[in-house]
C-alpha atoms as a PDB file:
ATOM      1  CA  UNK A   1       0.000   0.000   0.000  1.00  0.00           C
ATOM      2  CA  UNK A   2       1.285   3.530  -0.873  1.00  0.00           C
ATOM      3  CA  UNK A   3       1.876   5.793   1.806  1.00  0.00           C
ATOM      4  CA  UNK A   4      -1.118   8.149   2.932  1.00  0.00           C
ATOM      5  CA  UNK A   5      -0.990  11.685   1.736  1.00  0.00           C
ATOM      6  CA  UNK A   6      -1.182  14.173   4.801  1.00  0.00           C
ATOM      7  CA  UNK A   7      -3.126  17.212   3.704  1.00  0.00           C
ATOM      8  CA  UNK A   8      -3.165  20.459   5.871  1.00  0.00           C
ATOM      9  CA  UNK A   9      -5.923  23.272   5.434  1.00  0.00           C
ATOM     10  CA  UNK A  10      -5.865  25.727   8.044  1.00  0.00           C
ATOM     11  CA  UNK A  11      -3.898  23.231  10.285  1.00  0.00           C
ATOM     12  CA  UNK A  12      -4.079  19.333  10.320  1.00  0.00           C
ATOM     13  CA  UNK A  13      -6.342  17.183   8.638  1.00  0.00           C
ATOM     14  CA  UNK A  14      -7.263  14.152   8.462  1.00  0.00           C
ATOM     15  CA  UNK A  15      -4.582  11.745   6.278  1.00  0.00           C
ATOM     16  CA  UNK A  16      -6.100  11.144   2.896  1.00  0.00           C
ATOM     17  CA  UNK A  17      -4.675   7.732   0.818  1.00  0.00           C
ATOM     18  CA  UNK A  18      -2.512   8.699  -2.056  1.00  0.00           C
ATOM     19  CA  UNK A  19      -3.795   6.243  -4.895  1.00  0.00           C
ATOM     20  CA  UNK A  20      -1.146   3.708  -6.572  1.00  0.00           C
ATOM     21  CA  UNK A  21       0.122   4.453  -9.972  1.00  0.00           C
ATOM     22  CA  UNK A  22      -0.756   2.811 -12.875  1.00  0.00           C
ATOM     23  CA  UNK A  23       1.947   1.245 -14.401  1.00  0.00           C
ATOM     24  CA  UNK A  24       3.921   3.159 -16.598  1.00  0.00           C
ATOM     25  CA  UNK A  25       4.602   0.358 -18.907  1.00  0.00           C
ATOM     26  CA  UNK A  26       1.186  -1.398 -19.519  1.00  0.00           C
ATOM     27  CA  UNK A  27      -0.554   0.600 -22.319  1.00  0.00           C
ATOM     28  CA  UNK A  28      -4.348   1.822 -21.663  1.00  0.00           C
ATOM     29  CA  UNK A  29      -3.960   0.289 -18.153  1.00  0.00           C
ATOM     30  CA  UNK A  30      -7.351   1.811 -17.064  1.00  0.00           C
ATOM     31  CA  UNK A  31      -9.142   0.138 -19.723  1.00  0.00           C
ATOM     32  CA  UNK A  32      -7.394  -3.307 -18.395  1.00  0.00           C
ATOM     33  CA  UNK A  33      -8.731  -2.506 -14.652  1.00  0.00           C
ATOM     34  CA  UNK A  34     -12.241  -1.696 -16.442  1.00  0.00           C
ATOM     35  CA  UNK A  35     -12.485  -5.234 -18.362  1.00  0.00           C
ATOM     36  CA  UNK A  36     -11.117  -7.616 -15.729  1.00  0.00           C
ATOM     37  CA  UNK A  37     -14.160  -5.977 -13.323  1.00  0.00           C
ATOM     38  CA  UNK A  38     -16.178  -5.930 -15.689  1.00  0.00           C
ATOM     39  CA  UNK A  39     -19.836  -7.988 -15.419  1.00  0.00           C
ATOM     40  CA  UNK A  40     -18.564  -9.679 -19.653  1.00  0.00           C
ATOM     41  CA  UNK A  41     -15.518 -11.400 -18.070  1.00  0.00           C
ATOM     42  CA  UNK A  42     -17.114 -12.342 -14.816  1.00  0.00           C
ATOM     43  CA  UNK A  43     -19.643 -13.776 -15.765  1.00  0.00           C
ATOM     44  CA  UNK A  44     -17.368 -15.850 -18.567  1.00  0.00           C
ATOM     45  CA  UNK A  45     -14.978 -16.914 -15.628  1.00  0.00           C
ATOM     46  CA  UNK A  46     -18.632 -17.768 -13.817  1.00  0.00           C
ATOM     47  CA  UNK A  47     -19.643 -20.336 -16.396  1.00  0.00           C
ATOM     48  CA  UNK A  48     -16.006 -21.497 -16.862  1.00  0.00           C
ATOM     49  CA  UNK A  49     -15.892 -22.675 -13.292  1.00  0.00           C
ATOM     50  CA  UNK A  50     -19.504 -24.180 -12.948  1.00  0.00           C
ATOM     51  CA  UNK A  51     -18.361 -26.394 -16.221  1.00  0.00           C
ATOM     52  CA  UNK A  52     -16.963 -29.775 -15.236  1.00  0.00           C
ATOM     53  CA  UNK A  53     -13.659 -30.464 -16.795  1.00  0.00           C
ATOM     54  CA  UNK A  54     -14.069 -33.201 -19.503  1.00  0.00           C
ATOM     55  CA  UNK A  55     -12.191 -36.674 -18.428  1.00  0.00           C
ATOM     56  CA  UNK A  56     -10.595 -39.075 -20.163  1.00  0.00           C
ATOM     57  CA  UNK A  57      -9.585 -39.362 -23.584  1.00  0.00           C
ATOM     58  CA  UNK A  58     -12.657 -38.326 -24.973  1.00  0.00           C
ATOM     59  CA  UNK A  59     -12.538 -34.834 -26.616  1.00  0.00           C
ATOM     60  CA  UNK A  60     -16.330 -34.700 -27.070  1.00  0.00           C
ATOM     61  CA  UNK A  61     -17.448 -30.676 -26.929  1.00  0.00           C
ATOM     62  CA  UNK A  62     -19.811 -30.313 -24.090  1.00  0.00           C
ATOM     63  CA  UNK A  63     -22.308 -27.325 -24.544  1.00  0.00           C
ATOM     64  CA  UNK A  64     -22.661 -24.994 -22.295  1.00  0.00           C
ATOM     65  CA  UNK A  65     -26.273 -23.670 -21.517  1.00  0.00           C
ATOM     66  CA  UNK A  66     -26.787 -19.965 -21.306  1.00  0.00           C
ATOM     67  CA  UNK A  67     -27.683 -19.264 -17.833  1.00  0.00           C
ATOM     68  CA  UNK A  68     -29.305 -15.619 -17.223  1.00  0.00           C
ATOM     69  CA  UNK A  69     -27.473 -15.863 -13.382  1.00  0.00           C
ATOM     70  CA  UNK A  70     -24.116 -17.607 -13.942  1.00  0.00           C
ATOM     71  CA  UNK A  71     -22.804 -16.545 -10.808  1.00  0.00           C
ATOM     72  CA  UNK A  72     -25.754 -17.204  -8.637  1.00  0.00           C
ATOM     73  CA  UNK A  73     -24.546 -20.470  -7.347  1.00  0.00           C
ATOM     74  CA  UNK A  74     -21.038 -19.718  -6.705  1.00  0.00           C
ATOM     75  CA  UNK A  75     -19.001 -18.639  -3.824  1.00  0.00           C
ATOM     76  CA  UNK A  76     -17.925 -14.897  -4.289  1.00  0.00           C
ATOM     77  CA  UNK A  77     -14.867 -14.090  -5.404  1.00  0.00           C
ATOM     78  CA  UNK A  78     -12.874 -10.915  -6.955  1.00  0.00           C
ATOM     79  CA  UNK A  79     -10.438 -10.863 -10.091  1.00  0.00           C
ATOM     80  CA  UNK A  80      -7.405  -9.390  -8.516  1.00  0.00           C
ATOM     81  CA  UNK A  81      -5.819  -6.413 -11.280  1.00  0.00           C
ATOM     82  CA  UNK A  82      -3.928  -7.363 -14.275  1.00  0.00           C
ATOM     83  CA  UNK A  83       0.074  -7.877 -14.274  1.00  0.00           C
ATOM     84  CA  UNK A  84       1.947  -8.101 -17.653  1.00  0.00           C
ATOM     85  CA  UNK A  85       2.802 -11.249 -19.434  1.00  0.00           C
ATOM     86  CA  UNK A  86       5.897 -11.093 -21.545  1.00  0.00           C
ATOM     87  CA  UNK A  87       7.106 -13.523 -23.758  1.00  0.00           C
ATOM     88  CA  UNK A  88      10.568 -14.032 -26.392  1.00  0.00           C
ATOM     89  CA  UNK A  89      10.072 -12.361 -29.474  1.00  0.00           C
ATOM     90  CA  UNK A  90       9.964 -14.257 -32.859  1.00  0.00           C
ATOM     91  CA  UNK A  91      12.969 -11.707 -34.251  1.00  0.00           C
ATOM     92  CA  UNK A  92      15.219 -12.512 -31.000  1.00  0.00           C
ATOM     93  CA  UNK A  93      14.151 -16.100 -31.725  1.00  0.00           C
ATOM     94  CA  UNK A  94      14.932 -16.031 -35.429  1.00  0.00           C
ATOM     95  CA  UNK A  95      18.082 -13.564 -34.422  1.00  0.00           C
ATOM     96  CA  UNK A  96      17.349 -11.291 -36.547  1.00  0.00           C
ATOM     97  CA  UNK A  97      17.453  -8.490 -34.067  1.00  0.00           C
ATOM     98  CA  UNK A  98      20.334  -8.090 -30.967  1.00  0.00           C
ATOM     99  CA  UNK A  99      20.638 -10.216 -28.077  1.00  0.00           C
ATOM    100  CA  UNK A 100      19.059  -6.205 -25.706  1.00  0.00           C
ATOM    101  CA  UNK A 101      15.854  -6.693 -23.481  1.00  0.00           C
ATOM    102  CA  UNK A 102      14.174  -4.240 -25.639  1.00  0.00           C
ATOM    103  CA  UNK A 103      14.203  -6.188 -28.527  1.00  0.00           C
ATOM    104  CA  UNK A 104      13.786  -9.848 -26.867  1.00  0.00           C
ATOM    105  CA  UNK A 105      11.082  -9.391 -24.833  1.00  0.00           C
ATOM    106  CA  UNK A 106       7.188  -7.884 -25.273  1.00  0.00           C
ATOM    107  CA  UNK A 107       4.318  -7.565 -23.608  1.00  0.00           C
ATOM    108  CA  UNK A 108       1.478  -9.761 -25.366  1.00  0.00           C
ATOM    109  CA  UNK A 109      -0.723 -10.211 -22.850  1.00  0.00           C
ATOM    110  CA  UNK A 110      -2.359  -9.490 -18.999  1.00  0.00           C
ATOM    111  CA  UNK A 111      -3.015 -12.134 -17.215  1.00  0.00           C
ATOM    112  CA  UNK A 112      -4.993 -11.814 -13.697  1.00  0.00           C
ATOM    113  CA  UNK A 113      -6.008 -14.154 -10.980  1.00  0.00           C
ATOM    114  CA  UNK A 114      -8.735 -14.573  -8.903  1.00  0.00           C
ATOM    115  CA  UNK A 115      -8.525 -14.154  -5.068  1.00  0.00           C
ATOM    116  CA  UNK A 116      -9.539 -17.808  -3.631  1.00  0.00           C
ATOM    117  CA  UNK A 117      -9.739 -20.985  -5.100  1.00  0.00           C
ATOM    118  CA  UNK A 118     -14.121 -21.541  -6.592  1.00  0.00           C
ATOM    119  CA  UNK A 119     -14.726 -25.070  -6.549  1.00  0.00           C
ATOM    120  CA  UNK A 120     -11.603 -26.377  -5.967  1.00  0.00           C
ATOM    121  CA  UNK A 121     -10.440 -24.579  -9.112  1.00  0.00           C
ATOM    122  CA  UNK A 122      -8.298 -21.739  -9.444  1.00  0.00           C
ATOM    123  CA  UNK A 123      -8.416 -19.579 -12.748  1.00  0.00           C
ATOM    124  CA  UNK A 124      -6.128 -17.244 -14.796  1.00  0.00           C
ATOM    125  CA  UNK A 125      -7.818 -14.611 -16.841  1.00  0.00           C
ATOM    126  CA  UNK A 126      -5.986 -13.445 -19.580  1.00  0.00           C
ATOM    127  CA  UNK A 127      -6.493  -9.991 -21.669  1.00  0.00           C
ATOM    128  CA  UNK A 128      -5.258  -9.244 -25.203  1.00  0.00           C
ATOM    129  CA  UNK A 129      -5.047  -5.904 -26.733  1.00  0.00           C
ATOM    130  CA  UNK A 130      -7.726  -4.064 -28.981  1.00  0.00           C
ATOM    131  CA  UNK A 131      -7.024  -2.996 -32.186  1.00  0.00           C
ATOM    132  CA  UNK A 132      -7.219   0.880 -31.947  1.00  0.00           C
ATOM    133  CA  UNK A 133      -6.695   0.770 -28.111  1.00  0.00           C
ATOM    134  CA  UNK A 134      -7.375  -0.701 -24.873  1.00  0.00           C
ATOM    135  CA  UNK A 135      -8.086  -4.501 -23.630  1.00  0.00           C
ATOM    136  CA  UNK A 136     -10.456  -7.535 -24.205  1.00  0.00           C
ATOM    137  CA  UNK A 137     -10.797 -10.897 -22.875  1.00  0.00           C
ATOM    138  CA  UNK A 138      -8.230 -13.459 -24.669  1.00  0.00           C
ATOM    139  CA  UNK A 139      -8.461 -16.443 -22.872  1.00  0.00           C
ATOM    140  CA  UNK A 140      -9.226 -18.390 -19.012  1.00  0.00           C
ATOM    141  CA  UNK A 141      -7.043 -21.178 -18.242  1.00  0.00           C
ATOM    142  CA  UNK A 142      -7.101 -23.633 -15.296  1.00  0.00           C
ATOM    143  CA  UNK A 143      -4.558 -22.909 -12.376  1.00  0.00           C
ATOM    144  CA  UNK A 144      -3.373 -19.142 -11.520  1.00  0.00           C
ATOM    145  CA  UNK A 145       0.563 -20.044 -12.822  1.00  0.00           C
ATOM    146  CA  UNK A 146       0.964 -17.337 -15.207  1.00  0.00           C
ATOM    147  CA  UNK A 147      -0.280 -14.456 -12.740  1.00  0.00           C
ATOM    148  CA  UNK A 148       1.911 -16.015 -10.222  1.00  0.00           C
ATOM    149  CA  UNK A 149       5.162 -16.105 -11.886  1.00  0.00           C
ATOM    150  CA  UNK A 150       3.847 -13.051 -13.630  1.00  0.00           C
ATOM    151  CA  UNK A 151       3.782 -10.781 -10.526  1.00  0.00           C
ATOM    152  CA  UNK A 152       7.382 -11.504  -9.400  1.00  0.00           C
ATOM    153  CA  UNK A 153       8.901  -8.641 -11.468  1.00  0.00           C
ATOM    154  CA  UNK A 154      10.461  -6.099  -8.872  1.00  0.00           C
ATOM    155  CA  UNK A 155      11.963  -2.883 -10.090  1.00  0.00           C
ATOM    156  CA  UNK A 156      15.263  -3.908 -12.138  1.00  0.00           C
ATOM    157  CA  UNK A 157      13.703  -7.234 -13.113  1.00  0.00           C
ATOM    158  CA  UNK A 158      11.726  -8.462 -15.702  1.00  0.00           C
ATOM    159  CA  UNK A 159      10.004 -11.712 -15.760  1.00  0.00           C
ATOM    160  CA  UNK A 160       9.114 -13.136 -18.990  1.00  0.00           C
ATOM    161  CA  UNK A 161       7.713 -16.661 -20.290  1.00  0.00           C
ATOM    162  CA  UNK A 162       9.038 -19.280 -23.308  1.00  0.00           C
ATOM    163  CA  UNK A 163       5.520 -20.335 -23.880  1.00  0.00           C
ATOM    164  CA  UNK A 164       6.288 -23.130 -26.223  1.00  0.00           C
ATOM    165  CA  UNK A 165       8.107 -25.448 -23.156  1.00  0.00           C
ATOM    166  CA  UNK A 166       5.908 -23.381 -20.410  1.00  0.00           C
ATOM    167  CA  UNK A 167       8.940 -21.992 -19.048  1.00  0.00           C
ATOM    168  CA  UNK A 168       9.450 -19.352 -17.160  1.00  0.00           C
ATOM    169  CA  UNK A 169      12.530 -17.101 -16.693  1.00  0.00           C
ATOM    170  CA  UNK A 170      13.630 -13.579 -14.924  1.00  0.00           C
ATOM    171  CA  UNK A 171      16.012 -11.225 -16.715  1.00  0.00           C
ATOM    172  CA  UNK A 172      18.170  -9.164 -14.408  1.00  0.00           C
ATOM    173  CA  UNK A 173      20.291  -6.503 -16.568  1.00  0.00           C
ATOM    174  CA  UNK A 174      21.661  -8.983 -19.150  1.00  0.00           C
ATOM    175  CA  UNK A 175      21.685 -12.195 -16.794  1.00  0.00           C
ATOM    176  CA  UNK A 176      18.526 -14.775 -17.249  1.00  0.00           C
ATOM    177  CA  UNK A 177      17.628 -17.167 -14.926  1.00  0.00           C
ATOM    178  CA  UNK A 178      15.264 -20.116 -14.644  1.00  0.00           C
ATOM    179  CA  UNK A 179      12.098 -19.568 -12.688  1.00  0.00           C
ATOM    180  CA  UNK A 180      10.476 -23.237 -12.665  1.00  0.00           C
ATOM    181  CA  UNK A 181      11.578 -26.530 -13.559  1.00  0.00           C
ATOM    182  CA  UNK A 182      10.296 -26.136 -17.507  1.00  0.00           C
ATOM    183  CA  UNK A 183      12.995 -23.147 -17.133  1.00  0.00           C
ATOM    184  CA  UNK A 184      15.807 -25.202 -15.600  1.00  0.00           C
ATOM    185  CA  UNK A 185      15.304 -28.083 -18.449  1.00  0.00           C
ATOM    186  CA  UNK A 186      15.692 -24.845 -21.008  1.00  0.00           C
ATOM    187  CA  UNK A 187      18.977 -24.016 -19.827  1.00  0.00           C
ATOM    188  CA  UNK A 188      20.058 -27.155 -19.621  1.00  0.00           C
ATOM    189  CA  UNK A 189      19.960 -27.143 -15.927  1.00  0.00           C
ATOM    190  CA  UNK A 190      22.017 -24.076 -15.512  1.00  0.00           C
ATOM    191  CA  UNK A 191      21.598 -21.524 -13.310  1.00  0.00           C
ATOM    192  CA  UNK A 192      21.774 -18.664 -15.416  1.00  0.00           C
ATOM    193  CA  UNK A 193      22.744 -17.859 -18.933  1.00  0.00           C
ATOM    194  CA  UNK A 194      23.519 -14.406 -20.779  1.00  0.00           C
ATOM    195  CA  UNK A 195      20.840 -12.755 -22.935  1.00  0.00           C
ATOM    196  CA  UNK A 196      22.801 -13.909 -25.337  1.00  0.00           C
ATOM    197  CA  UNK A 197      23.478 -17.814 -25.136  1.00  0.00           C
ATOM    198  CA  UNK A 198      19.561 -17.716 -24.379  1.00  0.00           C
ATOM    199  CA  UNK A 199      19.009 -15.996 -27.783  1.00  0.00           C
ATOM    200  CA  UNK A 200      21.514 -19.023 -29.279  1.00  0.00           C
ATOM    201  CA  UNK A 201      19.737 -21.519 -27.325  1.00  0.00           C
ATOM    202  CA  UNK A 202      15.386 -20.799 -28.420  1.00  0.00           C
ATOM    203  CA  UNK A 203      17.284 -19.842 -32.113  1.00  0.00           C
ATOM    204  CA  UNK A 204      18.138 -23.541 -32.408  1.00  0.00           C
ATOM    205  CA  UNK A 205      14.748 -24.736 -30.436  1.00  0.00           C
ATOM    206  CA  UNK A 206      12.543 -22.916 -32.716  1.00  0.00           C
ATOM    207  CA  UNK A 207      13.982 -20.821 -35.561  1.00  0.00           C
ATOM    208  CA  UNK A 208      13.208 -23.377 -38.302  1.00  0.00           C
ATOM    209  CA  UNK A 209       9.131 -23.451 -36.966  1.00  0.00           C
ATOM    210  CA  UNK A 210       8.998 -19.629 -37.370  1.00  0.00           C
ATOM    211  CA  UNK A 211       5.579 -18.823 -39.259  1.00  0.00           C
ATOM    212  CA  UNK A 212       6.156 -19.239 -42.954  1.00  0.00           C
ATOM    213  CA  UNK A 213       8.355 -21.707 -42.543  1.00  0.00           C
ATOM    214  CA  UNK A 214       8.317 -25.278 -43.923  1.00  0.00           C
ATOM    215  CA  UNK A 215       7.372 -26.790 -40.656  1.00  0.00           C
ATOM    216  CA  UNK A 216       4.555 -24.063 -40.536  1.00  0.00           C
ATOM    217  CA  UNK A 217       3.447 -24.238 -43.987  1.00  0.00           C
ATOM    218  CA  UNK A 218       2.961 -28.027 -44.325  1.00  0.00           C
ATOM    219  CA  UNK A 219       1.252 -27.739 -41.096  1.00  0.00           C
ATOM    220  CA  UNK A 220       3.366 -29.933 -38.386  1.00  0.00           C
ATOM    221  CA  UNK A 221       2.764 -26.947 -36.080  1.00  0.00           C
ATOM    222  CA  UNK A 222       0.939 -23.821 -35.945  1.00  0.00           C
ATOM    223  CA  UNK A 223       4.609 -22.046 -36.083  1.00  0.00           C
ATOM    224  CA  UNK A 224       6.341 -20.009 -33.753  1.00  0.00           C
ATOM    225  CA  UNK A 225       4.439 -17.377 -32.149  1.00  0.00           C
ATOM    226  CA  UNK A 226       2.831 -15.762 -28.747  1.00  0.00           C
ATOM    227  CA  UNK A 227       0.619 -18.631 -27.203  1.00  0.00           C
ATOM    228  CA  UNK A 228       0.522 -20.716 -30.541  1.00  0.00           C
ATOM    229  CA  UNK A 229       0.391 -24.194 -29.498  1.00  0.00           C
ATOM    230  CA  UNK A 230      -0.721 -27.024 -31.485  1.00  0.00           C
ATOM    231  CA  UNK A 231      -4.461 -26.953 -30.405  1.00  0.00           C
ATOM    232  CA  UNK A 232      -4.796 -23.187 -29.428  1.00  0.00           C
ATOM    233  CA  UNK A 233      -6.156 -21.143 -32.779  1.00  0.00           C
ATOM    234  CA  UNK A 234      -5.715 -17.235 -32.454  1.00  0.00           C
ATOM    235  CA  UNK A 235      -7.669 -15.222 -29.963  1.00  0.00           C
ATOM    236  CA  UNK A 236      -9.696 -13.404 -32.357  1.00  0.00           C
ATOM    237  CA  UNK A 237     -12.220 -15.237 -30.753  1.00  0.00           C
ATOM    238  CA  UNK A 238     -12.145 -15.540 -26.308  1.00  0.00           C
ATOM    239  CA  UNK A 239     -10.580 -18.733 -26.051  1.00  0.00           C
ATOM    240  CA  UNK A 240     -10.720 -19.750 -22.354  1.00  0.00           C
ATOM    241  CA  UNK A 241      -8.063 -22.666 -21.936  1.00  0.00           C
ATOM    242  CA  UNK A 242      -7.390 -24.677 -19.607  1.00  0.00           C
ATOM    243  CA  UNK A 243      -4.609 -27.229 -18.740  1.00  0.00           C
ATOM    244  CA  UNK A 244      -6.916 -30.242 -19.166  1.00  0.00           C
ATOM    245  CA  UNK A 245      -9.514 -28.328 -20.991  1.00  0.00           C
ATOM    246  CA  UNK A 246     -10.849 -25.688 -23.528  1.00  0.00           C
ATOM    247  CA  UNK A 247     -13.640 -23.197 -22.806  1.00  0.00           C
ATOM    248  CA  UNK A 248     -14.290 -21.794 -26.424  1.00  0.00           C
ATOM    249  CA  UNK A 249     -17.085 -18.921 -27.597  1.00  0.00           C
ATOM    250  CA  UNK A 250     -17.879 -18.213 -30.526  1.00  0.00           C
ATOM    251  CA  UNK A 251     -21.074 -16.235 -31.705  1.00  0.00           C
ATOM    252  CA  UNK A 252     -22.659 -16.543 -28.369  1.00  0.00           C
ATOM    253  CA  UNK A 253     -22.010 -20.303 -28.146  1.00  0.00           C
ATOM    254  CA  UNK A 254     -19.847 -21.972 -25.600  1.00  0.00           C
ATOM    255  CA  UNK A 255     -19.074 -25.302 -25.453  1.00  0.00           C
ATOM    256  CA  UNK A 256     -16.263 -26.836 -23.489  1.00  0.00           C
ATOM    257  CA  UNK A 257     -13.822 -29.407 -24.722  1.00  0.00           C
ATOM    258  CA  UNK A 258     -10.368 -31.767 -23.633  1.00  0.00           C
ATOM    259  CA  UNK A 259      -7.270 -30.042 -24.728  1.00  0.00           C
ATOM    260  CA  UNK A 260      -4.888 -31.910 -27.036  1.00  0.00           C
ATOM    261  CA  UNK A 261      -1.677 -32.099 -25.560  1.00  0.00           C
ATOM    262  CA  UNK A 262       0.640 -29.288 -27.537  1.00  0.00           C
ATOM    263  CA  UNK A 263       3.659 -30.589 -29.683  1.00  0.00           C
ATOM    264  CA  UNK A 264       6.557 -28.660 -28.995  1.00  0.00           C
ATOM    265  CA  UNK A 265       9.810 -28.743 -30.658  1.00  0.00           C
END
């Protein structure tokens, strides 16, 4: 919590709570605040979590009635605000740009959490940018992970994600180091790594599955890019994932389905 603000008219007042910042480096963070409170996205993340997770092998698409209520039944619970997800670039992957922060890391999403577990289930809600400006609902995915690891940049940190092998890392000037075990296996169970042997390291993991590649093209993968896994199409549509399952809507329709398990190279 920020410090309170002491305000003095004609002698002492009463201390008044200076309000946090946004942060400086989120675009239209505002408009992030606004959607992830919004009644849209709760109520999505509402009929997400009353949805039983398909079992099995089976990847059947369940549809999802519309429910006027979707909330009614639940415990309450708040979305907590938005942190930034960063992940590699596909230039500092293809090394076609230099081995600087700048240049091999971007924000493509927020990702958010929610403050207790509903149902046994915890959730991730994910925001994409809007064409022309501000922030929509991208995706919901089972577990709270990506806000977790997410929200441990600090000032002179930042933490960033290798979505292809789930793995997440924090960059300290030009120094990376693993963050979870997906991480360790990337480095090849070192430590750390420069910026730079990093760079040489995703460039021979994923360089030749860049979009437009061969391995693209004849369609072995859906490429190289931000959240492009095997099974996950773009989010021009609110796909709500999950680690075992899909929540997908489309046209007012939402059906839930088993996730393929994503080939990665």
């Amino acid at each position: 919590m920020s410090a309170s603000a002491l305000l003095s008219v004609a002698g002492m007042a009463h201390a008044a709570p200076a309000k946090d910042p946004l942060p400086a480096d989120i675009p239209d963070y505002q408009a992030a605040l606004e959607a992830v409170k919004s009644t849209t996205v709760r109520d999505a993340v509402c009929r997400f979590l009353s949805t039983p997770v398909p079992t099995g092998a089976d990847a059947s698409v369940q549809t999802i009635p519309e429910t006027p209520e979707p909330c009614q039944d639940l415990p309450a619970f708040t979305i907590n605000d938005p942190v930034a997800l960063n992940e590699i670039t596909p230039g500092f992957v293809a090394g076609t740009v230099l081995p600087l922060p700048t240049e091999a890391i971007k924000l493509t999403y927020l990702v958010s959490s929610l403050n207790a577990t509903v149902n046994g289930r915890s959730t991730s809600v994910m925001l994409a940018p809007t064409q022309g400006g501000g922030w929509h609902l991208a995706a919901l995915r089972d577990g709270d992970s990506d806000a977790t690891y997410a929200g441990k940049a600090t000032a002179g940190t930042l933490i960033f994600t290798e979505p292809q092998v789930r793995g997440w890392y924090q960059l300290k000037l030009n120094t990376v180091e693993p963050l979870n075990d997906q991480a360790r296996q990337g480095l090849g169970g070192r430590a750390s790594m420069s910026l730079g042997d990093y760079q040489k390291l995703v460039k021979a993991r994923y360089a030749d599955k860049l979009p437009g590649s061969e391995y693209d093209t004849k369609g072995y993968s859906s490429g190289y890019g931000p959240r492009h896994n095997a099974d996950e199409a773009s989010f021009s549509t609110p796909l709500l994932a999950g680690s075992g399952a899909a929540l997908a809507l489309a046209g007012g329709a939402v059906a839930l389905y088993r996730r393929r398990r994503a080939d990665t190279a």
